[in-house]
PDB file of N, CA and C in Angstrom:
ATOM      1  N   UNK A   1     -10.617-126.732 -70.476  1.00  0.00           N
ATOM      2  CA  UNK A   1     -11.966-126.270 -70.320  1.00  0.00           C
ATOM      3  C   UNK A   1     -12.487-126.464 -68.916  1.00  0.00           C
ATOM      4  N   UNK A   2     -11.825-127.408 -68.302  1.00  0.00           N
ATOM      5  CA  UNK A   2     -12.310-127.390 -66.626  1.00  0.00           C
ATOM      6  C   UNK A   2     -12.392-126.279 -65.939  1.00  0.00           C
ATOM      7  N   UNK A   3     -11.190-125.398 -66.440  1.00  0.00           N
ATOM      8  CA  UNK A   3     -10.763-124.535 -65.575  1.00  0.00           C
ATOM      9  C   UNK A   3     -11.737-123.312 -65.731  1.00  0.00           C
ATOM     10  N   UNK A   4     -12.757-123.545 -67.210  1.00  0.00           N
ATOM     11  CA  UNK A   4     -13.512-122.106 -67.634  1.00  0.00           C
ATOM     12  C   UNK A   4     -14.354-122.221 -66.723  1.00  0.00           C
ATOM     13  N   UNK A   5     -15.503-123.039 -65.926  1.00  0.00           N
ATOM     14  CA  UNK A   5     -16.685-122.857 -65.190  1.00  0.00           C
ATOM     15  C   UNK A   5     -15.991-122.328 -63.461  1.00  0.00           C
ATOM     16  N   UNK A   6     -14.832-122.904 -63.108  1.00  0.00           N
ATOM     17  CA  UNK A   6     -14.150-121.901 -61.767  1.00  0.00           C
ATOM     18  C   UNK A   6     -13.908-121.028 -61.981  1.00  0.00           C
ATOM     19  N   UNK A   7     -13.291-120.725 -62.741  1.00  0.00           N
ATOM     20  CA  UNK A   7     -13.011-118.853 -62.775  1.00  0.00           C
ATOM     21  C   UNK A   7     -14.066-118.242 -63.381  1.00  0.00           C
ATOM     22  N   UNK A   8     -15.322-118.757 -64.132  1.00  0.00           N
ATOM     23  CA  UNK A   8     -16.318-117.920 -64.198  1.00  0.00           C
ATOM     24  C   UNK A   8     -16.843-117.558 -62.469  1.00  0.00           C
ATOM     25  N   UNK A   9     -17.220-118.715 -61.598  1.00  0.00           N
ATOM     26  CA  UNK A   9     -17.342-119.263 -60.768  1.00  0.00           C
ATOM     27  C   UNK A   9     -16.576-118.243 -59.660  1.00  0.00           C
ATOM     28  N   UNK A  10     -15.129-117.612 -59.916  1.00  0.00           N
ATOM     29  CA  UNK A  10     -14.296-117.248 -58.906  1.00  0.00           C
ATOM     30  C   UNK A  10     -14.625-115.860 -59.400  1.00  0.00           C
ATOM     31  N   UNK A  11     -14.822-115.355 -60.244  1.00  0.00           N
ATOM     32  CA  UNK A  11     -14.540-114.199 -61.097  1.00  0.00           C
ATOM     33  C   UNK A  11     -16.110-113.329 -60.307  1.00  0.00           C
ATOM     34  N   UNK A  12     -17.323-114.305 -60.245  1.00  0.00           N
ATOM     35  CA  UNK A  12     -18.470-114.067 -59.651  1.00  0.00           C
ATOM     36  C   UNK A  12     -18.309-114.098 -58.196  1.00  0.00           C
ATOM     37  N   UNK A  13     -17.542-114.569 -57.379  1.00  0.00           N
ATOM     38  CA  UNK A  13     -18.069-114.484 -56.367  1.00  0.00           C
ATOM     39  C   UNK A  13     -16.693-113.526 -55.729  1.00  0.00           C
ATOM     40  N   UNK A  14     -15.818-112.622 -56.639  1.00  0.00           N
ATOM     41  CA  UNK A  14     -14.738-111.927 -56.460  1.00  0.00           C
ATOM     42  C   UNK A  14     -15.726-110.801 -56.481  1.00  0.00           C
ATOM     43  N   UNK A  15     -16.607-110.701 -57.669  1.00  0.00           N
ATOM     44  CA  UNK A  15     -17.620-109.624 -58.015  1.00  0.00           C
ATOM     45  C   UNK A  15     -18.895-109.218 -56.989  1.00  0.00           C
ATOM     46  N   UNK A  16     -19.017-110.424 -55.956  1.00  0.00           N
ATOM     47  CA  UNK A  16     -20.387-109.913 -55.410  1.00  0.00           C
ATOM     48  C   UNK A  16     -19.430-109.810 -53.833  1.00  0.00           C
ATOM     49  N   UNK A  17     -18.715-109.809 -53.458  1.00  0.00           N
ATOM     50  CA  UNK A  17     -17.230-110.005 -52.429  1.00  0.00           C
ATOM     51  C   UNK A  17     -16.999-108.279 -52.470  1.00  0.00           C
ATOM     52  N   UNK A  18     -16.995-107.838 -53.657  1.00  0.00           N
ATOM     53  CA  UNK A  18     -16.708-106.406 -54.198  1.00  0.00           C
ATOM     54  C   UNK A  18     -17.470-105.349 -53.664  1.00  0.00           C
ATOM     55  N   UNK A  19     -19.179-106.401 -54.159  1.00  0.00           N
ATOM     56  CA  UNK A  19     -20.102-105.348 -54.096  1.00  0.00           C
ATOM     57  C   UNK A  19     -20.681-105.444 -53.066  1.00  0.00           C
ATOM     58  N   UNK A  20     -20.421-106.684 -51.666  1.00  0.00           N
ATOM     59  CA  UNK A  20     -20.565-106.251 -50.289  1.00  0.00           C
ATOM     60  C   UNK A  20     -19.785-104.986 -49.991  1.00  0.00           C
ATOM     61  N   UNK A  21     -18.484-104.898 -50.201  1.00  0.00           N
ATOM     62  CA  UNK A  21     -17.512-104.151 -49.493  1.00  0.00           C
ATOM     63  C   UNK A  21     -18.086-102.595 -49.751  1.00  0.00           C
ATOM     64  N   UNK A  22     -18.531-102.478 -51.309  1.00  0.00           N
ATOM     65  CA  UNK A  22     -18.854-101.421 -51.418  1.00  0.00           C
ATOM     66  C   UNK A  22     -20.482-100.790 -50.564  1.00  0.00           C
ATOM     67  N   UNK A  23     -21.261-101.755 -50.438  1.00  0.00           N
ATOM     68  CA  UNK A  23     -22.564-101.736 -49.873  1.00  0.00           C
ATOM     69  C   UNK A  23     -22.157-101.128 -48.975  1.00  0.00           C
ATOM     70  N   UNK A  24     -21.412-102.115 -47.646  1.00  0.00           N
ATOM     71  CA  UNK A  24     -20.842-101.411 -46.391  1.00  0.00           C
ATOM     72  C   UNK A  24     -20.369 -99.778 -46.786  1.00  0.00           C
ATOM     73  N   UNK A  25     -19.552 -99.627 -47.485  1.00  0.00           N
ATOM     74  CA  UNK A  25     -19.386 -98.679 -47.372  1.00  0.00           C
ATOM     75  C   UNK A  25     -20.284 -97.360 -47.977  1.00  0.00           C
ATOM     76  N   UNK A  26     -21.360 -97.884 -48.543  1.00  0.00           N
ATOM     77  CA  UNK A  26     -22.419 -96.816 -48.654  1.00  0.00           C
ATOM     78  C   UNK A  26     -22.892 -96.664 -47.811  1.00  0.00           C
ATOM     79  N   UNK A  27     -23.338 -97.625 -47.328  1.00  0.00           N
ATOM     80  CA  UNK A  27     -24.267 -97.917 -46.100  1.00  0.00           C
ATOM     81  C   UNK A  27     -23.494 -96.905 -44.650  1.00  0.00           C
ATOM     82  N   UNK A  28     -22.334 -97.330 -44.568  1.00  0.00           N
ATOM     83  CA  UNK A  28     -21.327 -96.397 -43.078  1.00  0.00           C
ATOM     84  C   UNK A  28     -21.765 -94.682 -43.620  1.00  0.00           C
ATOM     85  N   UNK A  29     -22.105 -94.268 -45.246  1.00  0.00           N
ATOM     86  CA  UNK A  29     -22.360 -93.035 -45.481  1.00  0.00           C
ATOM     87  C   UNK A  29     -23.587 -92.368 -45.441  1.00  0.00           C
ATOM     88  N   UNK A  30     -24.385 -93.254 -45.683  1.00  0.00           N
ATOM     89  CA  UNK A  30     -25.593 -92.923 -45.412  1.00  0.00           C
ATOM     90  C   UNK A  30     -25.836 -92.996 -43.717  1.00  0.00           C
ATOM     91  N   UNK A  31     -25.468 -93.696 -43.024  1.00  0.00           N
ATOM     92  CA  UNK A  31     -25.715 -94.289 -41.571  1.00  0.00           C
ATOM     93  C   UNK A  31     -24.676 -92.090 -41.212  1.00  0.00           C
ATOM     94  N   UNK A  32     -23.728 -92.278 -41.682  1.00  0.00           N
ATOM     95  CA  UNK A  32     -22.905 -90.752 -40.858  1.00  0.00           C
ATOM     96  C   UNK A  32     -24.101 -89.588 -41.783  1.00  0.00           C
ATOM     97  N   UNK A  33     -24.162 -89.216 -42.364  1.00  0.00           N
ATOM     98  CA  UNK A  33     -25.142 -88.165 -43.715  1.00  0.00           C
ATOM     99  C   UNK A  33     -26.598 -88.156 -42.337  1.00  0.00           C
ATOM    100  N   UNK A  34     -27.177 -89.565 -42.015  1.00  0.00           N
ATOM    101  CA  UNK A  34     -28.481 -89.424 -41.246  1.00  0.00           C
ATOM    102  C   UNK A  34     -27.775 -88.743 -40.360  1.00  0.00           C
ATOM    103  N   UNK A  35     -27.051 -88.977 -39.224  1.00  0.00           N
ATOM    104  CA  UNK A  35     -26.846 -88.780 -38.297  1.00  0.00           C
ATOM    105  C   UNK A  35     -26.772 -87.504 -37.728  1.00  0.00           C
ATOM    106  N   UNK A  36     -26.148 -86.909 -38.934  1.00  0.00           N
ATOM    107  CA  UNK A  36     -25.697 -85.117 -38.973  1.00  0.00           C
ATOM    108  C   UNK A  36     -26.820 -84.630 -38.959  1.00  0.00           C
ATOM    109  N   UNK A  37     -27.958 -85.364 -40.034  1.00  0.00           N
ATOM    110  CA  UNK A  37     -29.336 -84.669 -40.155  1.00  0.00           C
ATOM    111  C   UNK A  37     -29.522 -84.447 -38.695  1.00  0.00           C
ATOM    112  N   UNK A  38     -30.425 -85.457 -38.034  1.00  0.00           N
ATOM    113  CA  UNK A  38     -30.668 -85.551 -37.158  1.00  0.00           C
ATOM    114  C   UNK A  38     -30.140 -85.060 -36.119  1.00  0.00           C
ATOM    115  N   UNK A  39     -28.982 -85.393 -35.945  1.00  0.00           N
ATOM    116  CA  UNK A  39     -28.290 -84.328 -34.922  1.00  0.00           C
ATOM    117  C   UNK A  39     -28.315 -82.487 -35.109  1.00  0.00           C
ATOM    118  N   UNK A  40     -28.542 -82.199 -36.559  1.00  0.00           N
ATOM    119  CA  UNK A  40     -28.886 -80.590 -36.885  1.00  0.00           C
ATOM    120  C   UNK A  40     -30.561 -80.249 -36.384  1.00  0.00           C
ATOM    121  N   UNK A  41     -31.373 -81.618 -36.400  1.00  0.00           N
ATOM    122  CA  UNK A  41     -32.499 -81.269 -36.324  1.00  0.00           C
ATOM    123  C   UNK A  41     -33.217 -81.351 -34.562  1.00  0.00           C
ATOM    124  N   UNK A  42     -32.562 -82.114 -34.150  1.00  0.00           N
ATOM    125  CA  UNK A  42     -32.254 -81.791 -32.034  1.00  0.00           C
ATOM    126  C   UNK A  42     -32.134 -80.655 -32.245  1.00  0.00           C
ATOM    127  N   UNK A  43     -30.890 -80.110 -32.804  1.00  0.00           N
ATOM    128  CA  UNK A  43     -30.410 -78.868 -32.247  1.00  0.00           C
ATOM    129  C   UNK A  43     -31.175 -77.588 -32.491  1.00  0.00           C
ATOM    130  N   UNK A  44     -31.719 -77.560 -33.530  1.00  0.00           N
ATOM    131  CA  UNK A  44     -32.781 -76.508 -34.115  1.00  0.00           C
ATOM    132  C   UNK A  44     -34.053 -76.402 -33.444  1.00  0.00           C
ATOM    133  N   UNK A  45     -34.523 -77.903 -32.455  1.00  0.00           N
ATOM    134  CA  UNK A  45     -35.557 -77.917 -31.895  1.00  0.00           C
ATOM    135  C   UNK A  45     -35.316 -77.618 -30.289  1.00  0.00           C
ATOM    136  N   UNK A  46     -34.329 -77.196 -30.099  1.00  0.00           N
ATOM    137  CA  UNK A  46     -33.497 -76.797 -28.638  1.00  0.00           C
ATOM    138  C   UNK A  46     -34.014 -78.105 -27.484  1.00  0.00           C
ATOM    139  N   UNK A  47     -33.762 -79.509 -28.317  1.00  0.00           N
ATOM    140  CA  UNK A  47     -33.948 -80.554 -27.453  1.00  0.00           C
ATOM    141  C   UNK A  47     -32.828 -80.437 -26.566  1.00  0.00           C
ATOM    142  N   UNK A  48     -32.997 -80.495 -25.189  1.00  0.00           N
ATOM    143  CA  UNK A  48     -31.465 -80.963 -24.220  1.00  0.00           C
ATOM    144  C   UNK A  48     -30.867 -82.308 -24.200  1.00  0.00           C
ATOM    145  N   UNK A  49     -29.407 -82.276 -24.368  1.00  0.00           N
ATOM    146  CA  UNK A  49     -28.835 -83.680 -24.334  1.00  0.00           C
ATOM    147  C   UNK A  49     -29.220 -84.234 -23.391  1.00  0.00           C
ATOM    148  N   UNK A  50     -28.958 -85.234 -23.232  1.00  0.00           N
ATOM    149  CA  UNK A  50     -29.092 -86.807 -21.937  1.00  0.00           C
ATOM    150  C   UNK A  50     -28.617 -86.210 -21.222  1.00  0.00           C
ATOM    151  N   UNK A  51     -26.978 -85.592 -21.247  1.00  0.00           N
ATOM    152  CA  UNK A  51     -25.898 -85.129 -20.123  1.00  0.00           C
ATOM    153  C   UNK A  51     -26.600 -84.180 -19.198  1.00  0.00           C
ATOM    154  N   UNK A  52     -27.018 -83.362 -20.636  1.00  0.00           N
ATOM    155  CA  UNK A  52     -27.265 -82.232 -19.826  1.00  0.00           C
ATOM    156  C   UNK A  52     -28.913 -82.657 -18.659  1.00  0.00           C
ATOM    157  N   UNK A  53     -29.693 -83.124 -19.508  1.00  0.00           N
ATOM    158  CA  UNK A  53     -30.560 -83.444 -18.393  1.00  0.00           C
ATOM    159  C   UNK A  53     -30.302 -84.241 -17.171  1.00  0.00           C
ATOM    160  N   UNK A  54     -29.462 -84.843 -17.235  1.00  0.00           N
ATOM    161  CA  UNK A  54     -29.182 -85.958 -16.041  1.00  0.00           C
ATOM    162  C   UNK A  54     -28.750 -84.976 -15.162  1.00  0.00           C
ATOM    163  N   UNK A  55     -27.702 -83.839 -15.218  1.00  0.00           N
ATOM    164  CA  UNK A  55     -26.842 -83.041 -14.906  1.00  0.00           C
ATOM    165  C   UNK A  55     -28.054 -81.741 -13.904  1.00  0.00           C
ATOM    166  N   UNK A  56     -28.918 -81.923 -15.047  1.00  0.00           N
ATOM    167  CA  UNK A  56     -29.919 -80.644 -14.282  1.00  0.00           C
ATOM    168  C   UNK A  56     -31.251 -81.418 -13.443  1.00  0.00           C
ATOM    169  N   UNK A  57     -31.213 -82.724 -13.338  1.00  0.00           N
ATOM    170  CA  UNK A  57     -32.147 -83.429 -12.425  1.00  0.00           C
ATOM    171  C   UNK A  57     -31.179 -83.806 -11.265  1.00  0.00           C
ATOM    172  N   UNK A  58     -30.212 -83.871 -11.314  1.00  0.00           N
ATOM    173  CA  UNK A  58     -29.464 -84.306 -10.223  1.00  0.00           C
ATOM    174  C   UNK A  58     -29.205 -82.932  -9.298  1.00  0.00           C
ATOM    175  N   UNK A  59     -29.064 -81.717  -9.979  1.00  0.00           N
ATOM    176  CA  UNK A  59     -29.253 -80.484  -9.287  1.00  0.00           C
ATOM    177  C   UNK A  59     -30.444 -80.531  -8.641  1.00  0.00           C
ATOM    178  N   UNK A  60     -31.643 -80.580  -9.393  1.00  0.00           N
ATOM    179  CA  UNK A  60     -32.590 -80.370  -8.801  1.00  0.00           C
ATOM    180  C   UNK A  60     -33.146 -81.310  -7.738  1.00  0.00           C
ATOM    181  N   UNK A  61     -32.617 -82.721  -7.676  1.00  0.00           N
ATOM    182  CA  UNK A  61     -33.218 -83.500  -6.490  1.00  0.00           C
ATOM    183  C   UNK A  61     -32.400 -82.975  -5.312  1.00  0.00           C
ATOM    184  N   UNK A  62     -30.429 -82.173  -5.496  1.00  0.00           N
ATOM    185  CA  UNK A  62     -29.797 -81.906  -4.071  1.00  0.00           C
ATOM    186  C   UNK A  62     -30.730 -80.837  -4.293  1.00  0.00           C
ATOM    187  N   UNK A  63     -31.445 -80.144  -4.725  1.00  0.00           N
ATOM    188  CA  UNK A  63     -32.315 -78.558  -3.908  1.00  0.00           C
ATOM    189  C   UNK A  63     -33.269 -79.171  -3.305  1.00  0.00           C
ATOM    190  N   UNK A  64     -34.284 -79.975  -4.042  1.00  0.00           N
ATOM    191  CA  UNK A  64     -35.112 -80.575  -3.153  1.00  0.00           C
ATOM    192  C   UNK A  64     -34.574 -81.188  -2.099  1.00  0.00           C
ATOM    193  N   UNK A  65     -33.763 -82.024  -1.627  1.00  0.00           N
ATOM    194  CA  UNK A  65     -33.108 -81.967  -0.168  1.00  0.00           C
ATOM    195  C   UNK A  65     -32.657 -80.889   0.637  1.00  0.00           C
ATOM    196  N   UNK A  66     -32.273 -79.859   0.264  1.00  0.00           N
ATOM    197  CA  UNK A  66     -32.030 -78.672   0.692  1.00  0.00           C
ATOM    198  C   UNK A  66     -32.693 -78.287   0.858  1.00  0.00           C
ATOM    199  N   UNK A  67     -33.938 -78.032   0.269  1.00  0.00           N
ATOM    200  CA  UNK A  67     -35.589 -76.938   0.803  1.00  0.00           C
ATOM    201  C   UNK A  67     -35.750 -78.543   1.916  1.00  0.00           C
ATOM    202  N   UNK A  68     -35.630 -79.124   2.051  1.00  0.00           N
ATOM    203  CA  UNK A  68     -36.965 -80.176   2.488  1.00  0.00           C
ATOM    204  C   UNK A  68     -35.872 -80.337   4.491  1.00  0.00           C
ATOM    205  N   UNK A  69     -34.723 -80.084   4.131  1.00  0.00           N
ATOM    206  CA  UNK A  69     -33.896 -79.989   5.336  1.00  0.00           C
ATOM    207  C   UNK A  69     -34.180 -78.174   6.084  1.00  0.00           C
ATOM    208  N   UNK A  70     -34.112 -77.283   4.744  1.00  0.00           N
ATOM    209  CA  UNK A  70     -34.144 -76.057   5.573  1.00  0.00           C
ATOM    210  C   UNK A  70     -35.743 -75.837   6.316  1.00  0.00           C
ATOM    211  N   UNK A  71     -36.800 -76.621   5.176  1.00  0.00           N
ATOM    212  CA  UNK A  71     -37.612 -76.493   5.983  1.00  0.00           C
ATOM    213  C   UNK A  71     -38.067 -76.926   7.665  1.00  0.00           C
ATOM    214  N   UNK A  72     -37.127 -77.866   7.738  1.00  0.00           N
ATOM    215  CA  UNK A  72     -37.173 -78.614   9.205  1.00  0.00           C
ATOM    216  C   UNK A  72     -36.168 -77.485   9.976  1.00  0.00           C
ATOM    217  N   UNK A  73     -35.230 -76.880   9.576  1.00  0.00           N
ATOM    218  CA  UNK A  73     -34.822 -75.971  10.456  1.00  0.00           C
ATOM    219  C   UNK A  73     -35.840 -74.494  10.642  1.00  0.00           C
ATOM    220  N   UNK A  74     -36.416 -74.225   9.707  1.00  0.00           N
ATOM    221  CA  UNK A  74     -37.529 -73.398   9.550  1.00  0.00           C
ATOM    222  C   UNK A  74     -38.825 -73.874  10.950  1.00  0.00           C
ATOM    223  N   UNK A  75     -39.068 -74.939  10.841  1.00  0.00           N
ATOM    224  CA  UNK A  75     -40.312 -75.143  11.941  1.00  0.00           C
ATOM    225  C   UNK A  75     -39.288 -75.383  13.512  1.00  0.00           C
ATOM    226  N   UNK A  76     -38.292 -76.390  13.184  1.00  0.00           N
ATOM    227  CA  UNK A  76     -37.856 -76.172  14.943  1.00  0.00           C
ATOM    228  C   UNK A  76     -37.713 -74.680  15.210  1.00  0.00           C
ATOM    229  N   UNK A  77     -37.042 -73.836  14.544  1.00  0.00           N
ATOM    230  CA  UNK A  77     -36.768 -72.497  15.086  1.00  0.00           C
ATOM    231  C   UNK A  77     -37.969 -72.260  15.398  1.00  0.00           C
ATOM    232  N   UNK A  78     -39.323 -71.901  14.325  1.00  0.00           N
ATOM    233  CA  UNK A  78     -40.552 -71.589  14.522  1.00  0.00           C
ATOM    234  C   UNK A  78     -41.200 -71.906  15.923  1.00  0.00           C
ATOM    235  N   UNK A  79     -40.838 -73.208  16.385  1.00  0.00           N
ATOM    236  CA  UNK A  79     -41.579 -73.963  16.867  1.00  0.00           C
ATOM    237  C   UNK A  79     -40.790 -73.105  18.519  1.00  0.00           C
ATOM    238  N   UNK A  80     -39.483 -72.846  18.568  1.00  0.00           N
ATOM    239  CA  UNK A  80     -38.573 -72.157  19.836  1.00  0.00           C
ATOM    240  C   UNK A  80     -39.386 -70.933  19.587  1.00  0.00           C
ATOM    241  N   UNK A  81     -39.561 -70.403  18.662  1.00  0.00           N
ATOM    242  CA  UNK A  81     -39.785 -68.784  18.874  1.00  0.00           C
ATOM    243  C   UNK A  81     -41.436 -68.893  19.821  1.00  0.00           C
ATOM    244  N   UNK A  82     -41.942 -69.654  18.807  1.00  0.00           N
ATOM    245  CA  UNK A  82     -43.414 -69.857  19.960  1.00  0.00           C
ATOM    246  C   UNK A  82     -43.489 -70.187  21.461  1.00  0.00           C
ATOM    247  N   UNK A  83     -42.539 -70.856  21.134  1.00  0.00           N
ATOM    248  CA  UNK A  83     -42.156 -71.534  23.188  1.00  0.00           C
ATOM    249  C   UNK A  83     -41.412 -70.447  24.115  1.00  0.00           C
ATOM    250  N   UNK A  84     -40.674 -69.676  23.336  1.00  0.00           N
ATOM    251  CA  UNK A  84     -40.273 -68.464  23.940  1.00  0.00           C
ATOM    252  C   UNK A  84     -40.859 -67.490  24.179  1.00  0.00           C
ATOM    253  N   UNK A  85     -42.207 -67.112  23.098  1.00  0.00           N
ATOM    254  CA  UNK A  85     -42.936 -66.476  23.530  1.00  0.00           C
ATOM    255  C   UNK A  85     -44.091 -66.374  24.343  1.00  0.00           C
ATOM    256  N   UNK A  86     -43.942 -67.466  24.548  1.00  0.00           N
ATOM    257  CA  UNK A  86     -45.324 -67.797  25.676  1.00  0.00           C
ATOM    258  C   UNK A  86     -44.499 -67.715  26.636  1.00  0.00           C
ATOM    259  N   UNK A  87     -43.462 -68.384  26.676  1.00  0.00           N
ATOM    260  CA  UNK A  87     -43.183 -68.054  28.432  1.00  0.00           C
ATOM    261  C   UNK A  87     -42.611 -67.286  29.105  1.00  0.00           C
ATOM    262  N   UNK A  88     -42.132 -65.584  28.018  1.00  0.00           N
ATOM    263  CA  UNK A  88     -42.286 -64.448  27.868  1.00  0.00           C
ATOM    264  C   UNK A  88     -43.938 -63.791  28.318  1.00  0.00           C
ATOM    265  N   UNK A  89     -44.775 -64.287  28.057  1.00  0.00           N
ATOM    266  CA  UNK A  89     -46.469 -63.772  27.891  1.00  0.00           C
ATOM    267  C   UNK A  89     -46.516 -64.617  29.439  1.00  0.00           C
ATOM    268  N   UNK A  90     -46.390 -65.875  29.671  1.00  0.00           N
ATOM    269  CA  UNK A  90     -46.371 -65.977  31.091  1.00  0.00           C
ATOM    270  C   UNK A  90     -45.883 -65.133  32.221  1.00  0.00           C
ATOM    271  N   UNK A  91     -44.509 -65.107  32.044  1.00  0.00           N
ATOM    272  CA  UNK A  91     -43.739 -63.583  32.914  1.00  0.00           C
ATOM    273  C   UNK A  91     -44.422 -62.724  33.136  1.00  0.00           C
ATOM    274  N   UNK A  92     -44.311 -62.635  31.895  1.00  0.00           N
ATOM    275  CA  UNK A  92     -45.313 -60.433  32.158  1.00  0.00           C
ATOM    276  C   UNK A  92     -46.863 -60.701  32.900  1.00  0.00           C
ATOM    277  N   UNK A  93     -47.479 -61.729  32.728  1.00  0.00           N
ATOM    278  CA  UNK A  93     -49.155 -62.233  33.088  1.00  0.00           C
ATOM    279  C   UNK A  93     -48.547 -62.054  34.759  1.00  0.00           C
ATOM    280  N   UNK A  94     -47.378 -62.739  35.195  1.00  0.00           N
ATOM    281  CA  UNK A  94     -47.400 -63.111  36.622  1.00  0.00           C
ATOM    282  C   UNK A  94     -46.774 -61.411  37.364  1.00  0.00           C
ATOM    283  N   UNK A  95     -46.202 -60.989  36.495  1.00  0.00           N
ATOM    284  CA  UNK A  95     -45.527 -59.908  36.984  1.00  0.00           C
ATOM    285  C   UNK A  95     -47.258 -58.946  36.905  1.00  0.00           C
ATOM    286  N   UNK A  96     -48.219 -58.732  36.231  1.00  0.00           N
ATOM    287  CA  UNK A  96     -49.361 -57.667  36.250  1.00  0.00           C
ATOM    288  C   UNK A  96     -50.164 -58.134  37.185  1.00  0.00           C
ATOM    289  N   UNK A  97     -50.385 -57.352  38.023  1.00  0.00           N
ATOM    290  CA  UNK A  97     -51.668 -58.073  39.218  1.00  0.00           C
ATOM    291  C   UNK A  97     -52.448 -57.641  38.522  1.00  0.00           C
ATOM    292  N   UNK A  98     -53.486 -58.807  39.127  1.00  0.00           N
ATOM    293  CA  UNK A  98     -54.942 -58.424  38.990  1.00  0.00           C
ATOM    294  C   UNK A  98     -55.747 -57.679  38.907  1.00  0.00           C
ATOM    295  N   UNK A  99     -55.551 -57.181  39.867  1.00  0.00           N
ATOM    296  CA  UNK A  99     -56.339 -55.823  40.051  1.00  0.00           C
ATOM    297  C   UNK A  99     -55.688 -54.823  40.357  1.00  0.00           C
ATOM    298  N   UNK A 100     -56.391 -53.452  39.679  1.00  0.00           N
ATOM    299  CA  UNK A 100     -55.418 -52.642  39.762  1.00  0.00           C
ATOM    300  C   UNK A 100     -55.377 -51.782  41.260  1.00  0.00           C
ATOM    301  N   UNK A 101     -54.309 -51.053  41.762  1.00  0.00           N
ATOM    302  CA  UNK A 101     -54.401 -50.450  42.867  1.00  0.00           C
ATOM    303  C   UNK A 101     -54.627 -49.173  42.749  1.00  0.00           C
ATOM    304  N   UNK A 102     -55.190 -48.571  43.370  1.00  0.00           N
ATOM    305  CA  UNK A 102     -55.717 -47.100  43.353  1.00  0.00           C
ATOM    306  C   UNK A 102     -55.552 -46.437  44.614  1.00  0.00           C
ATOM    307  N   UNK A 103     -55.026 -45.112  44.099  1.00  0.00           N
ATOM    308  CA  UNK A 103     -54.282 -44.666  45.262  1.00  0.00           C
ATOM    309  C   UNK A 103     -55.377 -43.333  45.747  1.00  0.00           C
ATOM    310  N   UNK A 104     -55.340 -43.242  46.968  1.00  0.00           N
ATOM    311  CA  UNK A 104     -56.601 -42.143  47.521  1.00  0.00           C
ATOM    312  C   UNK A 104     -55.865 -41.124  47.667  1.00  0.00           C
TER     313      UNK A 104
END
């Protein structure tokens, strides 16, 4: 009779040993079942992945360096074309006399 209260004893804790294993494994089904949801329901809402956003901000900061560099080549040129043209508009000023000559 010793032996009846351990193996009630072993028989119970073989039984709740069981019904972890099985928990887990509801639980890993329900945890994959959400996941799909959710992942069907991103997709239906045309959310963008992480990848893809990281992927399209990193584009967009090299353009913003690119406009922000072309613009500096944009004003030095700007800045030559003005200096060229003045001292074009000087030339021609020194080359027109003053006054005009008139011939009798």
């Amino acid at each position: 009779m010793s032996d009846g209260p351990n193996r009630i004893l072993d028989e119970f804790a073989r039984l709740m040993t069981d019904a972890a294993g099985a928990a887990q494994g509801v639980r890993r089904e329900v945890e994959t079942a959400f996941r799909a949801q959710a992942e069907r329901l991103l997709n239906s809402m045309d959310i963008v992945q992480r990848e893809e956003f990281e992927a399209m901000r990193d584009m967009a900061a090299k353009a913003r360096a690119e406009n922000a560099k072309l613009a500096e080549r944009i004003d030095a040129l700007e800045a030559r074309l003005a200096l060229l043209e003045a001292e074009k508009a000087t030339k021609a000023a020194k080359k027109t006399p003053d006054t005009p000559h008139l011939k009798k």
